[in-house]
Protein backbone atom coordinates (compact mmCIF):
# COMPACT_ATOMS: atom_id res chain seq x y z
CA UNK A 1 14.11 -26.76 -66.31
CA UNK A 2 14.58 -25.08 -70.23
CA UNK A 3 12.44 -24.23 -72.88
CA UNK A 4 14.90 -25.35 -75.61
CA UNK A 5 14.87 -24.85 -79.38
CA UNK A 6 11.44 -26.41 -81.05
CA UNK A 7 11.68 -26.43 -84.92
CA UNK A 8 8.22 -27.42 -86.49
CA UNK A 9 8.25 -29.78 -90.02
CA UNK A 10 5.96 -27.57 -92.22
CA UNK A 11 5.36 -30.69 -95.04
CA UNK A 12 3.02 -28.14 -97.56
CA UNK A 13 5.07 -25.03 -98.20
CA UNK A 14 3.03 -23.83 -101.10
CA UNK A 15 -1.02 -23.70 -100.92
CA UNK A 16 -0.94 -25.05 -97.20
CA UNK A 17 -4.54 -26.41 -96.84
CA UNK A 18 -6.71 -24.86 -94.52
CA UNK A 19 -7.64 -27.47 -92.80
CA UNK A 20 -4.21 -28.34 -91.30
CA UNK A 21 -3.23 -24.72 -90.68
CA UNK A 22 -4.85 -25.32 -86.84
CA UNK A 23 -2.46 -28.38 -85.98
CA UNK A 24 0.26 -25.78 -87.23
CA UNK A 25 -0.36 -23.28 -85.29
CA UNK A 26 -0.96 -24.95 -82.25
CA UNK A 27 3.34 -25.23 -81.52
CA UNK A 28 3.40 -21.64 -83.34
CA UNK A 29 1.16 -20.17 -80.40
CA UNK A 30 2.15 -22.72 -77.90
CA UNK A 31 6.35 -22.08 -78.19
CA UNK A 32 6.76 -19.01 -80.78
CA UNK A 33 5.44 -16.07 -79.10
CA UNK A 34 7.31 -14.85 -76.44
CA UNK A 35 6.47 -15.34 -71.88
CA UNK A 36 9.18 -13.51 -70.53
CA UNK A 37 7.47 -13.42 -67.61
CA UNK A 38 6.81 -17.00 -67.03
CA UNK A 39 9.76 -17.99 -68.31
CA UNK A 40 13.07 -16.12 -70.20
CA UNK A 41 14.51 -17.49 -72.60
CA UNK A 42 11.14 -18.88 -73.84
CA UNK A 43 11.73 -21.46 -76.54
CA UNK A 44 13.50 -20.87 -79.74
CA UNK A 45 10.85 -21.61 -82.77
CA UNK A 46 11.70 -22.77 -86.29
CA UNK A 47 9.78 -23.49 -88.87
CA UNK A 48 11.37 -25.86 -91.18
CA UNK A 49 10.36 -26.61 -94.88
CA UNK A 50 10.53 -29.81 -97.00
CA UNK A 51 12.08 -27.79 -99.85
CA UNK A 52 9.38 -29.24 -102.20
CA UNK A 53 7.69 -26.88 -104.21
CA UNK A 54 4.52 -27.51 -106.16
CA UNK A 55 4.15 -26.68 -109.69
CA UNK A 56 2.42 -22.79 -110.24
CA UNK A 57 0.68 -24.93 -113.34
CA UNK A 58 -2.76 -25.10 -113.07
CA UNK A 59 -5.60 -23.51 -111.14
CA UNK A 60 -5.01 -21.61 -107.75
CA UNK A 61 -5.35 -23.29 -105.08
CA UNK A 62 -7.87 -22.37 -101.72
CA UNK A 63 -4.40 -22.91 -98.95
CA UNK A 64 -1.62 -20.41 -97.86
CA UNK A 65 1.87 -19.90 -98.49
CA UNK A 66 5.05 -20.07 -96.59
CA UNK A 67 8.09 -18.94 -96.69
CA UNK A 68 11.21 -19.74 -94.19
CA UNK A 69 14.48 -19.58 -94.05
CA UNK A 70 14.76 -23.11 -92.20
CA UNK A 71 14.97 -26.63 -93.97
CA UNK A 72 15.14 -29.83 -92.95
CA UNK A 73 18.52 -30.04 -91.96
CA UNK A 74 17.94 -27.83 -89.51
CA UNK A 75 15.96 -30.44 -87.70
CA UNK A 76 19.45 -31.58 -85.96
CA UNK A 77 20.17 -30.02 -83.80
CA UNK A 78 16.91 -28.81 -82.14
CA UNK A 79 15.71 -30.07 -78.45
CA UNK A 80 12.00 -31.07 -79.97
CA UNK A 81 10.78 -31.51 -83.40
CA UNK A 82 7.25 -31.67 -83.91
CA UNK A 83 5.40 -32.89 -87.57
CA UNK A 84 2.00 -31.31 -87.05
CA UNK A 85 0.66 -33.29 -89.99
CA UNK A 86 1.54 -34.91 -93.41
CA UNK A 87 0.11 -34.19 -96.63
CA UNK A 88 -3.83 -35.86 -97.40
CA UNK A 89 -2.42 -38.35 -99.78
CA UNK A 90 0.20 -39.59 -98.10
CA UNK A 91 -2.65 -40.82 -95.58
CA UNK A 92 -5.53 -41.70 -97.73
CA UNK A 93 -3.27 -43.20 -101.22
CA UNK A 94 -0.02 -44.05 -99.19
CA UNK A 95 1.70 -41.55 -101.43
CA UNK A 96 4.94 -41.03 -100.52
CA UNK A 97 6.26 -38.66 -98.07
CA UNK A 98 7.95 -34.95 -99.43
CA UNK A 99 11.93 -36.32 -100.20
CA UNK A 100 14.50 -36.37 -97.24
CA UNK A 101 11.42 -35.78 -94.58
CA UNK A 102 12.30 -39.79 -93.45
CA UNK A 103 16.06 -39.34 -93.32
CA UNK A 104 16.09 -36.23 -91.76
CA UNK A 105 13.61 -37.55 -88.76
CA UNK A 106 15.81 -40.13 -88.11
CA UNK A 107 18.85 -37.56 -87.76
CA UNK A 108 17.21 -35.41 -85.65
CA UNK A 109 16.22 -38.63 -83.45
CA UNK A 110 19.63 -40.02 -82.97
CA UNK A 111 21.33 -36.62 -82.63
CA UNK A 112 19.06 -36.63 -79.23
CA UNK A 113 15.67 -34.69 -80.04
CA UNK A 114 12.07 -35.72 -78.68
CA UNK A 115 10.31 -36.54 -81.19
CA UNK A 116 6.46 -35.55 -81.40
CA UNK A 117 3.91 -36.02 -83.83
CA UNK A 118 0.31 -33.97 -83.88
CA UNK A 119 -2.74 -35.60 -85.98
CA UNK A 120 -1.34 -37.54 -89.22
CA UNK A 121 1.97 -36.39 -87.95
CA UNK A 122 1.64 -39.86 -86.72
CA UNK A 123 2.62 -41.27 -90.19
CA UNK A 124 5.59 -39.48 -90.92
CA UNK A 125 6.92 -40.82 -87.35
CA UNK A 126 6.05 -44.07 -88.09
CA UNK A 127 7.42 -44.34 -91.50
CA UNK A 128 10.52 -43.33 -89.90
CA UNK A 129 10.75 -46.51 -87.32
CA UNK A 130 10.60 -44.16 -84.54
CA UNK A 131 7.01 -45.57 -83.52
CA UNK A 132 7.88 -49.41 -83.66
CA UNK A 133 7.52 -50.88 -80.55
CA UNK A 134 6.02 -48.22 -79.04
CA UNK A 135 1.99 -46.86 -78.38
CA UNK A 136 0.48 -44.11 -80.16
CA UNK A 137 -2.01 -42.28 -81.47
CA UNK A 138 -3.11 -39.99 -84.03
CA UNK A 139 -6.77 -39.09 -85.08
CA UNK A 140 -9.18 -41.31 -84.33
CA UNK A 141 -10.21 -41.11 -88.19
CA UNK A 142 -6.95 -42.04 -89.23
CA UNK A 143 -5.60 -44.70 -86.41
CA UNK A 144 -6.32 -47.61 -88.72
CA UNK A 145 -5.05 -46.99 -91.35
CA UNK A 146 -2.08 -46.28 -89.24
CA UNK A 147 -2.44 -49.63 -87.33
CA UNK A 148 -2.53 -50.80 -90.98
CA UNK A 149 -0.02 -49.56 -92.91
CA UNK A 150 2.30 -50.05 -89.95
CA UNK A 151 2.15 -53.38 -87.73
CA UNK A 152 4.64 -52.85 -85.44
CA UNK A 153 2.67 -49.81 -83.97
CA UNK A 154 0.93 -50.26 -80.67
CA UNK A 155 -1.88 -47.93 -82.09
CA UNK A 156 -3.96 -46.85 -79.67
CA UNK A 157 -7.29 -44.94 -80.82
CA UNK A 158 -8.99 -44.00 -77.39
CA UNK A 159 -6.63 -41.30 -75.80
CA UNK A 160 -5.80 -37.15 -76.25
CA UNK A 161 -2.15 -38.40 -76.32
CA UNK A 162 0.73 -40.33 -75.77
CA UNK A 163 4.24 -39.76 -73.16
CA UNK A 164 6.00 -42.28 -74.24
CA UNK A 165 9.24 -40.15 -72.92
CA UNK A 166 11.17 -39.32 -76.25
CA UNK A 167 8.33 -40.20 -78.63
CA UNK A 168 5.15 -38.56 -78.21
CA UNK A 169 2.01 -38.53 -80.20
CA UNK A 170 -1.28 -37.11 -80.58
CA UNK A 171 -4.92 -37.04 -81.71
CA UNK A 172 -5.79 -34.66 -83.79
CA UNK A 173 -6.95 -30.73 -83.74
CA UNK A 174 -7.28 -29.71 -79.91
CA UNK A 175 -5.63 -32.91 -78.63
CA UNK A 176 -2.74 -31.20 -80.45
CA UNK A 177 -2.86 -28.63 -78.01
CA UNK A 178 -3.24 -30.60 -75.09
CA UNK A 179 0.50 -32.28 -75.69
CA UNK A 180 1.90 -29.09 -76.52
CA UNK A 181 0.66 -28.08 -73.59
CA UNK A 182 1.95 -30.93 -71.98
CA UNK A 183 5.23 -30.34 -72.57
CA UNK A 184 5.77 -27.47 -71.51
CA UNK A 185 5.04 -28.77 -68.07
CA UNK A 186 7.59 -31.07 -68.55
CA UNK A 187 9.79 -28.56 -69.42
CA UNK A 188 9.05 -25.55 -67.20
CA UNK A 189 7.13 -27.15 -64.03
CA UNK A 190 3.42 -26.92 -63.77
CA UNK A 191 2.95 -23.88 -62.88
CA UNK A 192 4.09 -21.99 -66.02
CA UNK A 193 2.26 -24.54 -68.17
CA UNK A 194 -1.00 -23.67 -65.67
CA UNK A 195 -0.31 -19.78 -66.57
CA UNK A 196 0.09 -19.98 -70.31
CA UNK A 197 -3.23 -22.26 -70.01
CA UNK A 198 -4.63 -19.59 -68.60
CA UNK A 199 -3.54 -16.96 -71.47
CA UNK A 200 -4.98 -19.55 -73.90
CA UNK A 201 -8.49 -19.60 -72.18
CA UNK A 202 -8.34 -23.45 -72.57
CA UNK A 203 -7.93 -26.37 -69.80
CA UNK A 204 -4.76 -26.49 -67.87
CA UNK A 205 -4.47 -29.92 -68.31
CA UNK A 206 -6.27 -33.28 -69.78
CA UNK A 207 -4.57 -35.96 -68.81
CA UNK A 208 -3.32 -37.77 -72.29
CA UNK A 209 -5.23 -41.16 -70.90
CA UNK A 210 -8.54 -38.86 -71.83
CA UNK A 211 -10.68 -40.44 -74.17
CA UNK A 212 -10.82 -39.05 -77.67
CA UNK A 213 -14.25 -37.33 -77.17
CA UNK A 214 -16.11 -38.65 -79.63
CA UNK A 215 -20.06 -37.36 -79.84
CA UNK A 216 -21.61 -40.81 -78.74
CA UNK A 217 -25.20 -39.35 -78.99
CA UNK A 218 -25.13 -39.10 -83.24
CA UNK A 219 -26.78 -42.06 -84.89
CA UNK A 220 -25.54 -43.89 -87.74
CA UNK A 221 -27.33 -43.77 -91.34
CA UNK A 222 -30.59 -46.00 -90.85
CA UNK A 223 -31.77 -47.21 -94.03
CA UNK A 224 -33.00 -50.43 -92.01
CA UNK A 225 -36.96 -49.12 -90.47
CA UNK A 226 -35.44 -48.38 -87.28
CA UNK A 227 -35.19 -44.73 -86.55
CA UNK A 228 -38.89 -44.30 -85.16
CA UNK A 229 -37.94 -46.62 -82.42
CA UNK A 230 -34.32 -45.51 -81.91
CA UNK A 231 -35.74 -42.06 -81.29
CA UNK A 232 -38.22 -42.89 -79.06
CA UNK A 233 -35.59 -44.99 -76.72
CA UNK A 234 -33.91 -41.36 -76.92
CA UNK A 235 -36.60 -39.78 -75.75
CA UNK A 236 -36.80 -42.48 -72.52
CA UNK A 237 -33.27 -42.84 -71.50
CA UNK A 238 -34.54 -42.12 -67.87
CA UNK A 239 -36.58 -45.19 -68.00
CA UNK A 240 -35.81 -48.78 -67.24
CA UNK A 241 -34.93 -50.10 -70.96
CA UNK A 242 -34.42 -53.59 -72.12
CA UNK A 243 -33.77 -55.19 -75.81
CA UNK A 244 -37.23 -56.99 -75.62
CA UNK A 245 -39.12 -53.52 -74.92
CA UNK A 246 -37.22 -51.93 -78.28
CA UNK A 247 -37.92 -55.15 -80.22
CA UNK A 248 -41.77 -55.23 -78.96
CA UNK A 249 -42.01 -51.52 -80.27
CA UNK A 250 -40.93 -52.53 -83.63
CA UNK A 251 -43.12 -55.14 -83.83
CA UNK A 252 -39.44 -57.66 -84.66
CA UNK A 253 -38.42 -60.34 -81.93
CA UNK A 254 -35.30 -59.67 -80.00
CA UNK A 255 -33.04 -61.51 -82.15
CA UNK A 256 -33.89 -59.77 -85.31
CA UNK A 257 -34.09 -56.67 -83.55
CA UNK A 258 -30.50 -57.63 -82.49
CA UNK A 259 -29.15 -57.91 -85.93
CA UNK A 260 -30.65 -55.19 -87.49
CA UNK A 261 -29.62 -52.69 -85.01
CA UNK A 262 -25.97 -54.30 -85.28
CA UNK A 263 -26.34 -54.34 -88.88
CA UNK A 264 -27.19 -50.33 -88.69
CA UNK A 265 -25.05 -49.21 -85.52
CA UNK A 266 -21.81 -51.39 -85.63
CA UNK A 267 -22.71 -52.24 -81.79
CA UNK A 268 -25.22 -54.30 -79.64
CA UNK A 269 -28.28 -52.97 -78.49
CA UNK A 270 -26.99 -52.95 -74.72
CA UNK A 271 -23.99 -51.15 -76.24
CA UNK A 272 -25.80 -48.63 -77.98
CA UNK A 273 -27.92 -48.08 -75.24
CA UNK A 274 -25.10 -47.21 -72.83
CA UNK A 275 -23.57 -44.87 -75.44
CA UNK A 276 -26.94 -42.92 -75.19
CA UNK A 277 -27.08 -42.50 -72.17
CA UNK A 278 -23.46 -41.48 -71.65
CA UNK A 279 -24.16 -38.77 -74.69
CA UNK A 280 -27.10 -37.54 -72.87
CA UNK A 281 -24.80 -37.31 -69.32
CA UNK A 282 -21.90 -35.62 -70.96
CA UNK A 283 -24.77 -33.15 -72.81
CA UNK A 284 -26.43 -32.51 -69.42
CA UNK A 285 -22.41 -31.99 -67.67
CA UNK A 286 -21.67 -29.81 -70.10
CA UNK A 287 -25.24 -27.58 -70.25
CA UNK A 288 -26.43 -27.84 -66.81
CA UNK A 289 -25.64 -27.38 -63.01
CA UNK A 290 -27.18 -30.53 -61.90
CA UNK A 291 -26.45 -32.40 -59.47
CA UNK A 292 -24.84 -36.03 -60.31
CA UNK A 293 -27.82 -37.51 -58.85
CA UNK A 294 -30.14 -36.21 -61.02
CA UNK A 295 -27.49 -36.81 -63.96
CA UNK A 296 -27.65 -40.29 -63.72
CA UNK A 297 -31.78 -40.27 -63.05
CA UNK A 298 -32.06 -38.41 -66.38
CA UNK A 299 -29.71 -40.17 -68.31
CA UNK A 300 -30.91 -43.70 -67.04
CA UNK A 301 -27.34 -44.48 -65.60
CA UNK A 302 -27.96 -44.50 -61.81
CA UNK A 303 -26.51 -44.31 -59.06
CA UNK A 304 -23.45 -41.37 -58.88
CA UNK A 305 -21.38 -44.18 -58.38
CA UNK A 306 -22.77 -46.04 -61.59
CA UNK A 307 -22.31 -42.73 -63.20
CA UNK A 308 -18.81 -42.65 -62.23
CA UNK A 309 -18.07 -46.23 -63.07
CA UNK A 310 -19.01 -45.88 -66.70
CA UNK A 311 -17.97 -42.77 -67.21
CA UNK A 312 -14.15 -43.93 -66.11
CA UNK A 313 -14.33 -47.09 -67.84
CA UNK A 314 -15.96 -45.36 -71.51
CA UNK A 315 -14.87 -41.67 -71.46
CA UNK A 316 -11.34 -42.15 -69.51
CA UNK A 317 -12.24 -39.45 -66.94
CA UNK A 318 -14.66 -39.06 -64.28
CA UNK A 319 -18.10 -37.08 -64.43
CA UNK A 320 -16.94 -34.41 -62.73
CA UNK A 321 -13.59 -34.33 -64.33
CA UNK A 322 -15.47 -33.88 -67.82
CA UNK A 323 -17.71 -30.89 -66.60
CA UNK A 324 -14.53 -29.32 -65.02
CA UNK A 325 -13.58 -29.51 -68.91
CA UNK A 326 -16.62 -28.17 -70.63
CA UNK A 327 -17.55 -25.41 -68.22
CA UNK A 328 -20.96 -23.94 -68.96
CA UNK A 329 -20.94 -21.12 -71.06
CA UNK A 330 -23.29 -18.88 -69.17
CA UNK A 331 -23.11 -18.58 -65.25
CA UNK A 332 -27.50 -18.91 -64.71
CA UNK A 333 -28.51 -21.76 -62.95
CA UNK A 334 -30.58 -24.80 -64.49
CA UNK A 335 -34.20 -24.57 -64.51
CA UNK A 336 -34.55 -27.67 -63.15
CA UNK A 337 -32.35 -27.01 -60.02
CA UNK A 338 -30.04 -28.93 -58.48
């Protein structure tokens, strides 16, 4: 097992907005600071500029500024590179990448380097050809217009990441993590990856299958009479619901009912429904000690094994699983026992 070199495409050299300073410093933390004692050498770091400098014309900009001695030649050469993200136009205009960033992927790839992309990092990849053929992923707010702009992407919108051995890819912000992470368990065995974890006060390990988690409880804009009911089939997940009993409440038959609510949601009634209820599960994992039992009772799934079952099949991980991930922040029991 060896850490390797890591050099890090920094695409915004000048006025680096703040915004994508997080994705950056996830491989800084991750592989630039020093673990002698979990592993020595740790991995060489390098952060490499574009070499494109914006104009000082103009008002000053909100971002930060770096300097580094590293360009993109020096991509060859290194064990991993890793694009943490791409400039905002290049993703919402389909401007064009910084000059040489393409080529210079494409070195690094056939001199023998794992490739990885973090968030729109994505693009840059795919631009490249390394993602053709392959899965991948990159924000969920952005995985369209990546399925878009490149075809022969196996885009997939629902997981933390993708392994897809020399090409790997991520969601954005914390997923980001969670690869980095990730790799250094391929790297240096579980244990050191377990320890670093640790150091980081974050999760050992989500498996990269893990949905994207994605607040399923917020409601979209309702500008169509709705909301009254909507909220009140909030405020009675934990009873027997069907689309005729939301329909009868706002005075609409079923049908109608059905459109409008598609019209306003993007999703079926039954759908919406079951997101609900999964929001108010994940909110009760995350907030209480109770047992899954009562989980499903107040959240109107069921059975623990129902529980389980839609939990797998719409988060990617089981019930327990997710609480494991979002501990409780204080140690007091629920009121409501368990």
């Amino acid at each position: 097992m060896s850490a390797g070199s890591v050099a890090v495409v920094v695409t915004e050299e000048i006025d680096v907005p703040s915004w994508d300073l997080y994705e950056l410093s996830i491989p800084c933390t991750v592989f630039g600071k020093p673990q002698p004692d979990l592993a020595d050498p740790w991995y060489d770091l390098r952060l490499c500029g574009t070499g494109e400098r914006r104009s000082d014309d103009g008002p000053a900009g909100t971002g930060l500024s770096l300097r580094t001695r590293f360009g993109l030649d020096d991509l060859v050469g290194a064990d991993t590179v890793i694009v943490p993200s791409v400039p905002d136009p290049c993703v919402e205009e389909g401007a064009p990448l910084p000059p040489g960033l393409v080529p210079a992927l494409r070195r690094a790839y056939d001199s023998g380097a794992r490739m990885v992309s973090l968030c729109t990092g994505a693009f840059a990849l795919a631009e490249a050809g390394l993602l053709d053929g392959r899965r991948a992923t990159a924000h969920w707010l952005h995985t369209a217009q990546l399925a878009e702009r490149y075809p022969k992407v196996q885009v997939d919108d629902s997981v933390l990441y993708v392994d897809d051995g020399d090409v790997l890819t991520s969601a954005g912000l914390t997923a980001g993590l969670d690869l980095c992470l990730h790799l250094v368990r391929r790297d240096l065995g579980a244990h050191v990856a377990n320890q670093l974890a640790r150091r980081m006060v974050v999760p050992a390990h989500r498996p990269g299958g893990q949905a994207q988690f994605i607040d399923l409880s917020v409601p979209a804009t309702d500008d169509t009479g709705l909301g009254p009911v909507l909220d009140w089939a909030r405020a009675h997940l934990d009873q027997p619901l069907t689309v005729e009993d939301l329909a009868r409440r706002a005075s609409l038959s079923p049908r109608t009912f059905y459109r409008r609510l598609q019209a306003a949601t993007g999703t079926t009634p039954l759908q919406w429904l079951l997101n609900q209820r999964l929001g108010r599960a994940q909110s009760l994992l995350e907030s209480t000690d109770l047992t899954m039992e009562k989980i499903g009772e107040l959240s109107g799934l069921g059975t623990p094994n129902n529980l389980r079952h839609h939990f797998l099949k719409q988060i990617g991980v089981s019930p327990s699983d997710y609480r494991r991930a979002f501990p409780r922040a204080t140690p007091e029991s629920s009121p409501h026992g368990s």
